[in-house]
C-alpha atoms as a PDB file:
ATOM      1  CA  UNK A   1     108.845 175.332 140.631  1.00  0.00           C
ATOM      2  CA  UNK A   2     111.331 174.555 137.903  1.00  0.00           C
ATOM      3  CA  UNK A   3     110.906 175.603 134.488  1.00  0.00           C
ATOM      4  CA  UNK A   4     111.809 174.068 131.140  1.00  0.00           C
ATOM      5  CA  UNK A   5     113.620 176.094 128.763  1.00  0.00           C
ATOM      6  CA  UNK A   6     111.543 176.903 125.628  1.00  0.00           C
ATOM      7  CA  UNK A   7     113.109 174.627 123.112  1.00  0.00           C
ATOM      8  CA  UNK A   8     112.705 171.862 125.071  1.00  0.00           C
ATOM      9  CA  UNK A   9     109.360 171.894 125.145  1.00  0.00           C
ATOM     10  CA  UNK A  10     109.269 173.264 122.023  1.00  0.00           C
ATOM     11  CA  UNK A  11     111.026 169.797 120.971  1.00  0.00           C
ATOM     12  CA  UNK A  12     108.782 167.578 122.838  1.00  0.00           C
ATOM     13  CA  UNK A  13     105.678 168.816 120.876  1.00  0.00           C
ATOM     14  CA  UNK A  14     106.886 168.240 118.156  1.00  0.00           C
ATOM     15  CA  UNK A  15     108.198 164.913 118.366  1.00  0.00           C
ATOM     16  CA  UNK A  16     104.329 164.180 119.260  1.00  0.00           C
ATOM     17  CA  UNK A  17     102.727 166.221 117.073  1.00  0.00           C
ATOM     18  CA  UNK A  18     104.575 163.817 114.533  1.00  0.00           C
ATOM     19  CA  UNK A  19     103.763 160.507 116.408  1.00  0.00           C
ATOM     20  CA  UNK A  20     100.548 161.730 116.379  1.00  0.00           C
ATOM     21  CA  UNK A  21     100.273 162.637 112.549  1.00  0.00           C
ATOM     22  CA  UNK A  22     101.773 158.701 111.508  1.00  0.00           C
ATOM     23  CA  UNK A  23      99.580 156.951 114.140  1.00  0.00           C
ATOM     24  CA  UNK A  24      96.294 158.918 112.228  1.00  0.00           C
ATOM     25  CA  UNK A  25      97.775 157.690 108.904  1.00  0.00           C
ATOM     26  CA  UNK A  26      98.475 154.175 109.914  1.00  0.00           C
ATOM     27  CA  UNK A  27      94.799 154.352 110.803  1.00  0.00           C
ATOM     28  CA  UNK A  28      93.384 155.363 107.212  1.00  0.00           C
ATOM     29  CA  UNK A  29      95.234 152.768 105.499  1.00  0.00           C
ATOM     30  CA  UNK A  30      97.125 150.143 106.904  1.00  0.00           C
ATOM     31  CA  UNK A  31      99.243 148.605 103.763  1.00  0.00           C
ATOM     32  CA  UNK A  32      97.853 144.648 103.368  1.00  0.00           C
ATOM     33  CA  UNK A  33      99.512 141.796 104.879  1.00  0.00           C
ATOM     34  CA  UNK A  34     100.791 139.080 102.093  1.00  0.00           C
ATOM     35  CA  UNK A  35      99.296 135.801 102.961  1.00  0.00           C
ATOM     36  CA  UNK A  36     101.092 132.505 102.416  1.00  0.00           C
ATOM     37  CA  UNK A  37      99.720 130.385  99.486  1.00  0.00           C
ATOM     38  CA  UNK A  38      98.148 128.190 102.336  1.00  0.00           C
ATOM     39  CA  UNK A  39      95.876 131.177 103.747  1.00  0.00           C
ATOM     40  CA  UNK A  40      94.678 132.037 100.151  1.00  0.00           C
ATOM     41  CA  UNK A  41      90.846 131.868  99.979  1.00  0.00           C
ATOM     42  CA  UNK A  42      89.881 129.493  97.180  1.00  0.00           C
ATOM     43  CA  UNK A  43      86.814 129.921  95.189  1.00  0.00           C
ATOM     44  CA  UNK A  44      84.341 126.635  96.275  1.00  0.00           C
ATOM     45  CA  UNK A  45      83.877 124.014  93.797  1.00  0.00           C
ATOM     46  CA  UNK A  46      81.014 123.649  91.634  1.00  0.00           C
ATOM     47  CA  UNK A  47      78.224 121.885  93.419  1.00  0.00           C
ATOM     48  CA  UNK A  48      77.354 118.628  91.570  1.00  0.00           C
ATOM     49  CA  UNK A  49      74.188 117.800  90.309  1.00  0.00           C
ATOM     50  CA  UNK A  50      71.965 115.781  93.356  1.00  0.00           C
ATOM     51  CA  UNK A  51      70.650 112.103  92.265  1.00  0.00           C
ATOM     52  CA  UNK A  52      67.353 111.222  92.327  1.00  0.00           C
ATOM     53  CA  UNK A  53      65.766 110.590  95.468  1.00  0.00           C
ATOM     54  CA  UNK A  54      63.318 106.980  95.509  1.00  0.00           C
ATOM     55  CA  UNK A  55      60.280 107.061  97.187  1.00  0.00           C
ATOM     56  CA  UNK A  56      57.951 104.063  98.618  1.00  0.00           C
ATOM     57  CA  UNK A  57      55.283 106.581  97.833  1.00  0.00           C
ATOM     58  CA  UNK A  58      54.918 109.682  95.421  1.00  0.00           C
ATOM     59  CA  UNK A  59      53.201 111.399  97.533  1.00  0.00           C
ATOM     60  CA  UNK A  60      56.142 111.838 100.270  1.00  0.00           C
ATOM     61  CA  UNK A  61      57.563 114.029  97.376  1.00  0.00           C
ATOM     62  CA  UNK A  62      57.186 117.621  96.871  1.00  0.00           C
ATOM     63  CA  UNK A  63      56.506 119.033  93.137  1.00  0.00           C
ATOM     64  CA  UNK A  64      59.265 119.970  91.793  1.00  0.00           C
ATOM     65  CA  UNK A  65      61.533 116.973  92.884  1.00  0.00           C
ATOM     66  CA  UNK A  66      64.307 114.544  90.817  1.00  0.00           C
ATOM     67  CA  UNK A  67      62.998 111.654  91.962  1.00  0.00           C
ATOM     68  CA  UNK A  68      63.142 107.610  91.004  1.00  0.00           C
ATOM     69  CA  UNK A  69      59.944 105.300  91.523  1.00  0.00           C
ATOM     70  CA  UNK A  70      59.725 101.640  91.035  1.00  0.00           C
ATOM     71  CA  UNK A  71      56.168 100.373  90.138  1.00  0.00           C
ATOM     72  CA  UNK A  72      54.615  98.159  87.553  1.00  0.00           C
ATOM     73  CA  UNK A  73      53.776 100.055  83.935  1.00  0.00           C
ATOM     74  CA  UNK A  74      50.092 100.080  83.318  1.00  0.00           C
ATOM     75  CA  UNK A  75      48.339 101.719  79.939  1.00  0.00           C
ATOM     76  CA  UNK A  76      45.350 101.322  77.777  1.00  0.00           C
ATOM     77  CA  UNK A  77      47.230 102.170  74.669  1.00  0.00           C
ATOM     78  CA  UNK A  78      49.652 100.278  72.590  1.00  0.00           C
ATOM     79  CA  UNK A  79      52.516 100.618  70.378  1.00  0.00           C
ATOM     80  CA  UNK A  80      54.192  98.200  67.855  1.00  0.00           C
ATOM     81  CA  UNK A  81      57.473  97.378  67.894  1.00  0.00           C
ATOM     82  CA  UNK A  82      59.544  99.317  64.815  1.00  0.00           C
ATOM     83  CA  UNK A  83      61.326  95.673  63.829  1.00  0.00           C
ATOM     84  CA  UNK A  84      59.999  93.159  65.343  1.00  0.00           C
ATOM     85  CA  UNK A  85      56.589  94.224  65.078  1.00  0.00           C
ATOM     86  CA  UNK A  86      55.608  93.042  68.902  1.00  0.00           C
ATOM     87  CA  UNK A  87      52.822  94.650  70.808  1.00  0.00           C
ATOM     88  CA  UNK A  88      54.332  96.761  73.790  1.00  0.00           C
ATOM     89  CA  UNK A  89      53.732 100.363  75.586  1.00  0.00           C
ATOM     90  CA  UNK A  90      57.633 101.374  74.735  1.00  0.00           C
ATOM     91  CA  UNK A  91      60.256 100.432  72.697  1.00  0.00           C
ATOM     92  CA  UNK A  92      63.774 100.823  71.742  1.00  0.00           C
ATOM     93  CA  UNK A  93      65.094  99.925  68.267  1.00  0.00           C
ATOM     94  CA  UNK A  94      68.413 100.143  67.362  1.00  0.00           C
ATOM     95  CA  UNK A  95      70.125  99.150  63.652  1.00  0.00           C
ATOM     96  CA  UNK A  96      73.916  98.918  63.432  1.00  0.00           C
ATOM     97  CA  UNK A  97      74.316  99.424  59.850  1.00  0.00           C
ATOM     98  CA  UNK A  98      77.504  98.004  58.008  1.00  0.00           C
ATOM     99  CA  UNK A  99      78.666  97.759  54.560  1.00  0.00           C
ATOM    100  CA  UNK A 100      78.300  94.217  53.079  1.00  0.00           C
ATOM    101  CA  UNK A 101      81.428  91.858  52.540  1.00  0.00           C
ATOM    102  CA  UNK A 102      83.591  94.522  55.161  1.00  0.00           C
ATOM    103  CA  UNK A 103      83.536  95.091  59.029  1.00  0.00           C
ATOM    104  CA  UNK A 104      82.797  99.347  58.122  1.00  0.00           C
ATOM    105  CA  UNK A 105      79.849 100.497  60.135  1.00  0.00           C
ATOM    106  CA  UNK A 106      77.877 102.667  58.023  1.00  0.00           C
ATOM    107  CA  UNK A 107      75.377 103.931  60.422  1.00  0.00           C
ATOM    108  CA  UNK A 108      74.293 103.500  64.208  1.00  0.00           C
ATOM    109  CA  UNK A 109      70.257 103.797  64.482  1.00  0.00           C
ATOM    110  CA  UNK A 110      68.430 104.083  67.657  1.00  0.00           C
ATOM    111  CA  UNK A 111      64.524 104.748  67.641  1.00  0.00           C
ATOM    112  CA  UNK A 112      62.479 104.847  71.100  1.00  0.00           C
ATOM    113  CA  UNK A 113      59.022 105.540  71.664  1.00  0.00           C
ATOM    114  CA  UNK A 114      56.753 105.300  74.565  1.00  0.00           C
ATOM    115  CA  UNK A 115      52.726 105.295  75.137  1.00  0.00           C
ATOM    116  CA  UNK A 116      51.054 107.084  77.994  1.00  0.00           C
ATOM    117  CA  UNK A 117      50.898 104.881  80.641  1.00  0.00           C
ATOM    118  CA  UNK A 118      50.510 105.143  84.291  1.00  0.00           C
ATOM    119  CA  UNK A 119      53.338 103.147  86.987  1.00  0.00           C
ATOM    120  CA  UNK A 120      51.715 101.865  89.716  1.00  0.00           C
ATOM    121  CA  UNK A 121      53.761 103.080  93.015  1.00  0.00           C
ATOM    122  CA  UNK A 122      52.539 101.840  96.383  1.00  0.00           C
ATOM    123  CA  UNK A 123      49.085 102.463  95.504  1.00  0.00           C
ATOM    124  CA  UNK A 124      49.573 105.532  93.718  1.00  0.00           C
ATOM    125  CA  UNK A 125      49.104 105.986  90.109  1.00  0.00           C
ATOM    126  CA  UNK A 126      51.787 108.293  88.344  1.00  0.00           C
ATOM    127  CA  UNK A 127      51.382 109.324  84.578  1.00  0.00           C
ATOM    128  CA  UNK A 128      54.280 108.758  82.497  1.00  0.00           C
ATOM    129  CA  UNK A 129      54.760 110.219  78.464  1.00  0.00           C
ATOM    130  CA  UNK A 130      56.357 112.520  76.518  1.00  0.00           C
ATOM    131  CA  UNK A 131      60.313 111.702  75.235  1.00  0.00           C
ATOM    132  CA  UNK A 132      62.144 108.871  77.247  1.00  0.00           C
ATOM    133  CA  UNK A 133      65.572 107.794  77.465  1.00  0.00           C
ATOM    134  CA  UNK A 134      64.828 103.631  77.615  1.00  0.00           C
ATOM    135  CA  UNK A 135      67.549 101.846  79.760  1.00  0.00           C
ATOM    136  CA  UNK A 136      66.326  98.007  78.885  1.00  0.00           C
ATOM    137  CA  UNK A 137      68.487  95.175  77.359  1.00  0.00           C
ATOM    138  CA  UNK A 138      68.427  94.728  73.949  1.00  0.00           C
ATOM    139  CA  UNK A 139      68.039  91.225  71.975  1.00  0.00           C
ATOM    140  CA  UNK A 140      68.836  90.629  68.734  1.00  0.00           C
ATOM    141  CA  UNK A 141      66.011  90.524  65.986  1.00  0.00           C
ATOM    142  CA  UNK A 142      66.074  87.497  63.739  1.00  0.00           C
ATOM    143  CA  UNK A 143      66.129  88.879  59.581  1.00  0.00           C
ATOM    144  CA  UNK A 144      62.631  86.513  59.607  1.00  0.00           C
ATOM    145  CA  UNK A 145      61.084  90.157  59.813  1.00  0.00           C
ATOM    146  CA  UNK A 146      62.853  91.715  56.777  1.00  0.00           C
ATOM    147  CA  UNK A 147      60.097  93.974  55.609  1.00  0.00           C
ATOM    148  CA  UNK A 148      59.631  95.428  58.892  1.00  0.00           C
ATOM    149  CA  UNK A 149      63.718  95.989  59.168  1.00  0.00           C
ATOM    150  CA  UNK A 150      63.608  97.058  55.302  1.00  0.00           C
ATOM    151  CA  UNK A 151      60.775  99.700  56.458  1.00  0.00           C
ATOM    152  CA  UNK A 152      63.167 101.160  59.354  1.00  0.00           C
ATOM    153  CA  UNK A 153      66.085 101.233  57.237  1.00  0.00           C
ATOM    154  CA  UNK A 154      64.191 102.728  54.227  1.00  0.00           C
ATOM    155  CA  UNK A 155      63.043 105.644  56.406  1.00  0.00           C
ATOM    156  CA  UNK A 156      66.923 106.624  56.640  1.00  0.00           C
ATOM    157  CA  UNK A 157      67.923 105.882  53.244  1.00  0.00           C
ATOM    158  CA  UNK A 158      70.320 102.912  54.083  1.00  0.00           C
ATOM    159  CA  UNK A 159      67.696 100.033  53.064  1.00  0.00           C
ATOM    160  CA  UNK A 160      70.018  99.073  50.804  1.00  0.00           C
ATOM    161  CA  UNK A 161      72.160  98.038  53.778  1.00  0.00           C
ATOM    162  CA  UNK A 162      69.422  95.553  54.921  1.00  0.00           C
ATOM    163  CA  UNK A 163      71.208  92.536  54.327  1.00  0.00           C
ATOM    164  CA  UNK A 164      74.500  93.361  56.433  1.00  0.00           C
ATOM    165  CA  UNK A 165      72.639  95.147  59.312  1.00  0.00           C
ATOM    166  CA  UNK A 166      72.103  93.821  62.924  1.00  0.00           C
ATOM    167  CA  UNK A 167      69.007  94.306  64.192  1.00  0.00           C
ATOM    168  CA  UNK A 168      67.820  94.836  68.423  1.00  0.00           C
ATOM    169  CA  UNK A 169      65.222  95.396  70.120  1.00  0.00           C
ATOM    170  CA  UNK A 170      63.827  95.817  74.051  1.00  0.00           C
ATOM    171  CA  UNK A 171      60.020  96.308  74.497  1.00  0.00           C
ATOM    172  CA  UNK A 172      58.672  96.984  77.953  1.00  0.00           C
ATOM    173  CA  UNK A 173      54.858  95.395  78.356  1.00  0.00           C
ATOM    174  CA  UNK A 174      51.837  96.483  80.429  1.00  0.00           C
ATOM    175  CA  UNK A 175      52.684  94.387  83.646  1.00  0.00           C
ATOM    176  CA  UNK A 176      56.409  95.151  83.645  1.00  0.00           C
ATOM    177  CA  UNK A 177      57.948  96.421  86.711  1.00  0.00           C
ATOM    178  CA  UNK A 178      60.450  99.181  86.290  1.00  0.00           C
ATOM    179  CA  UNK A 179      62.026 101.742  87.467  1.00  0.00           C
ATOM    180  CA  UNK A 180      61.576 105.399  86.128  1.00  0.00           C
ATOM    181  CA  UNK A 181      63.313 108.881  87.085  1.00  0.00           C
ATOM    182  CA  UNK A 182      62.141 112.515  86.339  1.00  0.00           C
ATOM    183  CA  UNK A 183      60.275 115.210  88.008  1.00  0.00           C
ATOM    184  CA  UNK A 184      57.232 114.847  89.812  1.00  0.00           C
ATOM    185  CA  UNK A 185      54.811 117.420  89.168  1.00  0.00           C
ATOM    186  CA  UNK A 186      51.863 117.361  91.436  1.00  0.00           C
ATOM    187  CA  UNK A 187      48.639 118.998  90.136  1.00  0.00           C
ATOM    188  CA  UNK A 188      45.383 119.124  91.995  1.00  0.00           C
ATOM    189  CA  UNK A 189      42.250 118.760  90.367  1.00  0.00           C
ATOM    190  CA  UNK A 190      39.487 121.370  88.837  1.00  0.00           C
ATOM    191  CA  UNK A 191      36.395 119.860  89.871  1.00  0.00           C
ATOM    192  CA  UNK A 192      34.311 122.000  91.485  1.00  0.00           C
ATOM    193  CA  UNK A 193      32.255 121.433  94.624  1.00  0.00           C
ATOM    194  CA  UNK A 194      34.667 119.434  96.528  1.00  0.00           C
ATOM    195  CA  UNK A 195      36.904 120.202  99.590  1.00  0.00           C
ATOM    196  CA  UNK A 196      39.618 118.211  99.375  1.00  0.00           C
ATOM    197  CA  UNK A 197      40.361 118.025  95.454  1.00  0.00           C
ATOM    198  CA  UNK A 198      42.217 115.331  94.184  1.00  0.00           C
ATOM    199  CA  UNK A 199      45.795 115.241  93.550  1.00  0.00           C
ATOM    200  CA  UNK A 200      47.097 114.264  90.117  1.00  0.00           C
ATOM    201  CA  UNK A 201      50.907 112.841  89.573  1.00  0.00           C
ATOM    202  CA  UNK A 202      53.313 112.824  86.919  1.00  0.00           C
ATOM    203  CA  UNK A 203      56.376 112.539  86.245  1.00  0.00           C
ATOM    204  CA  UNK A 204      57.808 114.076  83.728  1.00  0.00           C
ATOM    205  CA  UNK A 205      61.406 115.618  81.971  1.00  0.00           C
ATOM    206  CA  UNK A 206      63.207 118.582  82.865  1.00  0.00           C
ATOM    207  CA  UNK A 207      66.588 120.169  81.346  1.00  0.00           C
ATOM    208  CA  UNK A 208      68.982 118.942  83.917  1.00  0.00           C
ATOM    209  CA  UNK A 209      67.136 115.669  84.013  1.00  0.00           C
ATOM    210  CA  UNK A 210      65.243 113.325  81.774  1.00  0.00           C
ATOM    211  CA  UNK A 211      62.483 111.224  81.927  1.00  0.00           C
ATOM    212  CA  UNK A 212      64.560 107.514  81.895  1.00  0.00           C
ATOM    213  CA  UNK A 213      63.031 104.182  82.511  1.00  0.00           C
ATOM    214  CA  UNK A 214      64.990 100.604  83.010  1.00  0.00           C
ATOM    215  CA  UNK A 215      63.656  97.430  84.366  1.00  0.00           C
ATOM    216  CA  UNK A 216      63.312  96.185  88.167  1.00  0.00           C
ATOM    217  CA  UNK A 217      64.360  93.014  89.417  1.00  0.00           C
ATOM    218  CA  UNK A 218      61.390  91.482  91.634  1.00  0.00           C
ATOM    219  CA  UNK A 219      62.737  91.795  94.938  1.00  0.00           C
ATOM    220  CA  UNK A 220      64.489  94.983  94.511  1.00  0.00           C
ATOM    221  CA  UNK A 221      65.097  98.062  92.749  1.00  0.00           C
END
């Protein structure tokens, strides 16, 4: 049997002794691979806020929800109209102030206020109060009512502006059908004695969403 001579196989363990030392290092820590622009992960955009979801029914919401109803506006209580002094359940009043004899607007006034009242939904009665942003068309008011439109202005110090200031107005009456988004908040009753305890809606404002009511057409939405 033939023999190798000593540094020969002296030679051939080293030259794997070596292999074997930079395959264990390429193991530990493989240097990264550059990626084209194209492979770069990018961080995902910033998820947009959902809109409100309409229901035939409350009920077919969960608490919690952004949703838009469109029902008729019922309440027992009544508010009167900052200028035009009409009897409503909400109102929005707005002054555009200028300076007489010159086209300078002085101030921009917007007032809105709303009763509890209840919008009728399919049935379902959902409580509405608390701040509201009012989305209704405005009319103008007539100057026929200038101590009511002195009174608003005087409250802001500009009633000396009364003369050169346009005056509008939107009310929304019990009987009006609107539409309204917010929150729903379901809350069951306390009563006590009962199995099935009744379920009390509202609807109500929340930081990423307020309460904001506009008007329906009669057919639709």
């Amino acid at each position: 049997m033939a023999t190798w001579p000593w540094f020969v196989v002296m030679f051939g363990v080293a030259v794997l002794a070596r292999g074997l030392a930079g395959y264990l290092r390429d193991r530990r820590g493989r240097a990264p691979v550059a990626l084209r622009r194209s492979e770069v992960p990018t961080a995902a955009a910033p998820r947009q806020p959902a809109g409100p979801v309409e229901h035939d029914s409350p009920t077919m919401a969960m608490s919690g929800d952004f949703v838009r109803l469109v029902g008729h506006v019922r309440s027992a209580d009544t508010l009167t109209a900052a200028v035009s002094g009409r009897r409503c359940v909400a109102y929005l009043a707005r002054a555009r102030v200028r300076r007489p004899h010159r086209d300078q607007l002085v101030a921009d006034i917007l007032e809105t206020k709303l009763a509890p009242v209840v919008v009728v939904v399919g049935g379902d009665e959902v409580a509405i109060g608390g701040d509201c942003v009012i989305e209704w068309p405005t009319t103008p008011v007539a100057h026929s009512v200038l101590d009511r439109a002195v009174a608003f202005l005087a409250s802001r110090n500009v009633a000396h502006y009364a003369a050169s200031t346009e005056f509008e107005e939107a009310v929304i009456q019990s009987g009006d059908r609107v539409w309204i988004t917010g929150t729903l908040v379901q809350q069951r009753g306390r009563e006590l004695g009962y199995r099935d305890l009744p379920v009390y809606l509202r609807l109500v404002a929340s930081r990423q969403h307020p309460l904001t009511i506009g008007p329906a057409s009669v057919t639709g939405g």
